[in-house]
C-alpha atoms as a PDB file:
ATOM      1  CA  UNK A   1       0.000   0.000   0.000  1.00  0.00           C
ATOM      2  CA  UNK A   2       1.396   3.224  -1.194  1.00  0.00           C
ATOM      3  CA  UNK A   3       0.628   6.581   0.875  1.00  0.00           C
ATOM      4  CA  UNK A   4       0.869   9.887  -0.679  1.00  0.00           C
ATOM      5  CA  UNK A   5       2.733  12.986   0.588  1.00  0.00           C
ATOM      6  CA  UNK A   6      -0.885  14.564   0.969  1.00  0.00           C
ATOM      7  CA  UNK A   7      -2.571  11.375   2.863  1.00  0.00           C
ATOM      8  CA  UNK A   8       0.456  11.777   5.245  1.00  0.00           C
ATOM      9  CA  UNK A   9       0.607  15.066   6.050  1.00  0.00           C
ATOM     10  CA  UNK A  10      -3.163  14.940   6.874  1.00  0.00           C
ATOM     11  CA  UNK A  11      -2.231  11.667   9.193  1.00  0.00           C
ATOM     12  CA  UNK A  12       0.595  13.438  10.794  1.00  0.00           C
ATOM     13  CA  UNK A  13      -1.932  16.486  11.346  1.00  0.00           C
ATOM     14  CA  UNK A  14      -4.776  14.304  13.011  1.00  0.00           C
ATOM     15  CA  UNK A  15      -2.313  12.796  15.253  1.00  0.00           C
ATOM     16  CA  UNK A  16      -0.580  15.802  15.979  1.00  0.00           C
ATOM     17  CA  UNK A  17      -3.719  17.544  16.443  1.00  0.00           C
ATOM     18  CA  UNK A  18      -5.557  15.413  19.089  1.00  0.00           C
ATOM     19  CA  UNK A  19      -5.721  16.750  22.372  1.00  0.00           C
ATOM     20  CA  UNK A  20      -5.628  14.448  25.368  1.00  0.00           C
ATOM     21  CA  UNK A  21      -8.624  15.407  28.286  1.00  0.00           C
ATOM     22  CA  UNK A  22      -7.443  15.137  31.239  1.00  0.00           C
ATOM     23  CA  UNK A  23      -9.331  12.189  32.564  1.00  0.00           C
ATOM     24  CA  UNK A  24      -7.916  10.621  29.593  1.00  0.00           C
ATOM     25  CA  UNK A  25      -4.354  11.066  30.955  1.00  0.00           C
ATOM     26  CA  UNK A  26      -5.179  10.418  34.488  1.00  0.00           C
ATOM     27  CA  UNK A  27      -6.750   6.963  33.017  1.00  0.00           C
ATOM     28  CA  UNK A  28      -3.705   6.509  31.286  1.00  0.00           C
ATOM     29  CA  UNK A  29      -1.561   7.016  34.188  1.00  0.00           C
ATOM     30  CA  UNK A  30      -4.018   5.017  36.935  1.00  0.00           C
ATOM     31  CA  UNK A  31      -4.205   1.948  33.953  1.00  0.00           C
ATOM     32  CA  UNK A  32      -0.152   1.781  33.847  1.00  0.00           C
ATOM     33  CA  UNK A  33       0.291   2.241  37.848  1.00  0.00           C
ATOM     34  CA  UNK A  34      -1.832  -1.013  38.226  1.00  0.00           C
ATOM     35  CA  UNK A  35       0.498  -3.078  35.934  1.00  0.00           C
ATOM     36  CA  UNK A  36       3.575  -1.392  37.524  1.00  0.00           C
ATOM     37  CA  UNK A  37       2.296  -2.567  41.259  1.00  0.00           C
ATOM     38  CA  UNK A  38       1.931  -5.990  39.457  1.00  0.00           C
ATOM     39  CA  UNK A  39       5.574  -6.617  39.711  1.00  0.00           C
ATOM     40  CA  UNK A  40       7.153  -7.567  42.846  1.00  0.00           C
ATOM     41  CA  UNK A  41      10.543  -6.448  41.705  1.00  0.00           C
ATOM     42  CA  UNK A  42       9.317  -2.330  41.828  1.00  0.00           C
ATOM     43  CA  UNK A  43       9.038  -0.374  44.517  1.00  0.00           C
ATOM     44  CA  UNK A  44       7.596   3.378  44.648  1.00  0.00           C
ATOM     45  CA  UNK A  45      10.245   5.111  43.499  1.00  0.00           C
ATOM     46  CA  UNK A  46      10.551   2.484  40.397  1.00  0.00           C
ATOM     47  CA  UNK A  47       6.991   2.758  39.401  1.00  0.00           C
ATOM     48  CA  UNK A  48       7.106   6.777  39.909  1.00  0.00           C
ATOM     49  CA  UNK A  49       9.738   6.822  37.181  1.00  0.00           C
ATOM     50  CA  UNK A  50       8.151   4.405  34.949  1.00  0.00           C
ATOM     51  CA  UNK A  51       5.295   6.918  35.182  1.00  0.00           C
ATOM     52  CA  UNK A  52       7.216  10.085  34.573  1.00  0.00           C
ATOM     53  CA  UNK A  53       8.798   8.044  31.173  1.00  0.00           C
ATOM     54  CA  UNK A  54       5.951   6.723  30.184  1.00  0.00           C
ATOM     55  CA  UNK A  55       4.188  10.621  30.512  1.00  0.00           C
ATOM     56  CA  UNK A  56       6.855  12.183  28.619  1.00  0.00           C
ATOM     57  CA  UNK A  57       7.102   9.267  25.876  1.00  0.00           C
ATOM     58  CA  UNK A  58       3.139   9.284  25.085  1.00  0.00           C
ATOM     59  CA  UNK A  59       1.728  12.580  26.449  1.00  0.00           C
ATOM     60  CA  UNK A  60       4.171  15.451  27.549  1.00  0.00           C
ATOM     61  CA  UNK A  61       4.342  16.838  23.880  1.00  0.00           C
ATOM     62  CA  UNK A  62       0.726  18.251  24.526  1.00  0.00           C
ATOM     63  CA  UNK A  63       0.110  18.312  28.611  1.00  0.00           C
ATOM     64  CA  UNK A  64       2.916  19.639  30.666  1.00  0.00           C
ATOM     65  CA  UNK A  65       3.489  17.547  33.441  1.00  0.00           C
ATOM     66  CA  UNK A  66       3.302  19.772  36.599  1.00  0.00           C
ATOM     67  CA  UNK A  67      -0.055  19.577  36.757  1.00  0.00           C
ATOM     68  CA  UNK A  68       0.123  15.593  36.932  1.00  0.00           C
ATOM     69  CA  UNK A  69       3.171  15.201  39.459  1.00  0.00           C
ATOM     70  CA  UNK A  70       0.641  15.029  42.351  1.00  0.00           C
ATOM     71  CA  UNK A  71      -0.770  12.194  40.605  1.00  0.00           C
ATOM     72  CA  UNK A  72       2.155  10.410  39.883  1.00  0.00           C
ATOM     73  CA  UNK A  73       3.253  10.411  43.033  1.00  0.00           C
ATOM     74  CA  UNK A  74      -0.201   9.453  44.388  1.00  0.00           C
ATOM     75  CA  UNK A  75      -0.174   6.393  42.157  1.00  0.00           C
ATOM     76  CA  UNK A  76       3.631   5.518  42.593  1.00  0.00           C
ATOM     77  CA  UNK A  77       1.981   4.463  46.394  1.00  0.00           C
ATOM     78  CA  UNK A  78      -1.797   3.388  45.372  1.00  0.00           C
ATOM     79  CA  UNK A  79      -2.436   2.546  42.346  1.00  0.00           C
ATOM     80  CA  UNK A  80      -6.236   2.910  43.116  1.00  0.00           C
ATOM     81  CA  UNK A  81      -5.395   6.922  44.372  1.00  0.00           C
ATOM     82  CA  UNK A  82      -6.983   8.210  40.855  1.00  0.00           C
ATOM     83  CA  UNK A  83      -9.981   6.043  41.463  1.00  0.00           C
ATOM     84  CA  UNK A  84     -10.663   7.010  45.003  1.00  0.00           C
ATOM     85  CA  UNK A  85     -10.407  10.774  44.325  1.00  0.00           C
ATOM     86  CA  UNK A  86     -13.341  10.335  41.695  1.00  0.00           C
ATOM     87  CA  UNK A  87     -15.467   8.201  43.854  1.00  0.00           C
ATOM     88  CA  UNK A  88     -14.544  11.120  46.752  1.00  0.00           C
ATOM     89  CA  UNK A  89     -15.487  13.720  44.190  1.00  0.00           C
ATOM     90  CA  UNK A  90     -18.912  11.922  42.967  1.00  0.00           C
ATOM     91  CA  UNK A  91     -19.944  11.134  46.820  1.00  0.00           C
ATOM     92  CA  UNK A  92     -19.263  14.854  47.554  1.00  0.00           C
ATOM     93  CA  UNK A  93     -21.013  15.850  44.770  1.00  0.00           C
ATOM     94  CA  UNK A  94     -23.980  13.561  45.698  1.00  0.00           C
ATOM     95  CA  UNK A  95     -24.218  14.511  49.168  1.00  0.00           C
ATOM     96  CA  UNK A  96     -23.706  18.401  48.067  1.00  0.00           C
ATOM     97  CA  UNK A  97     -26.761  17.988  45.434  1.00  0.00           C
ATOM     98  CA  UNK A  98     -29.204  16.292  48.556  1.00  0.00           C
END
């Protein structure tokens, strides 16, 4: 299969172009963190820089990664922390709406 110089500008352009939401990358990051804790051989400090990589490899070219450090280092400890801030944030929002 043959691509032309216009189809792949236009596929460099979509891919360049999409934006990442932030759940998206805290899904990302939460998803990884479980497989990290998976392995006996990492500790914290492993898994925090596996994180940090992995960011910077697949995401830091369009989300700077200040605003996920908390995160990281949240999930370098519990890799559930992502999932217990939304279930905080939906039972506070639940209780706020009663």
């Amino acid at each position: 299969m043959r691509i032309t110089k216009r189809q792949l500008r236009q596929i460099i352009q979509e891919t360049v172009g999409r934006k990442f939401t932030p759940e998206q990358v805290s899904r990302y990051l939460s998803d990884n963190a479980k497989l990290y804790h998976e392995d006996p051989s990492l500790d914290a400090g492993g898994i925090k820089m596996l994180l940090q990589d992995d960011f910077m490899d697949d995401i830091g070219h369009q989300v700077s990664m200040t605003a996920y450090e908390e995160l990281i280092d949240q999930l370098s400890q519990d890799p559930s922390a992502w999932e217990k801030q939304q279930q905080h944030a939906a039972n506070k929002w639940h209780s706020d709406a009663s």
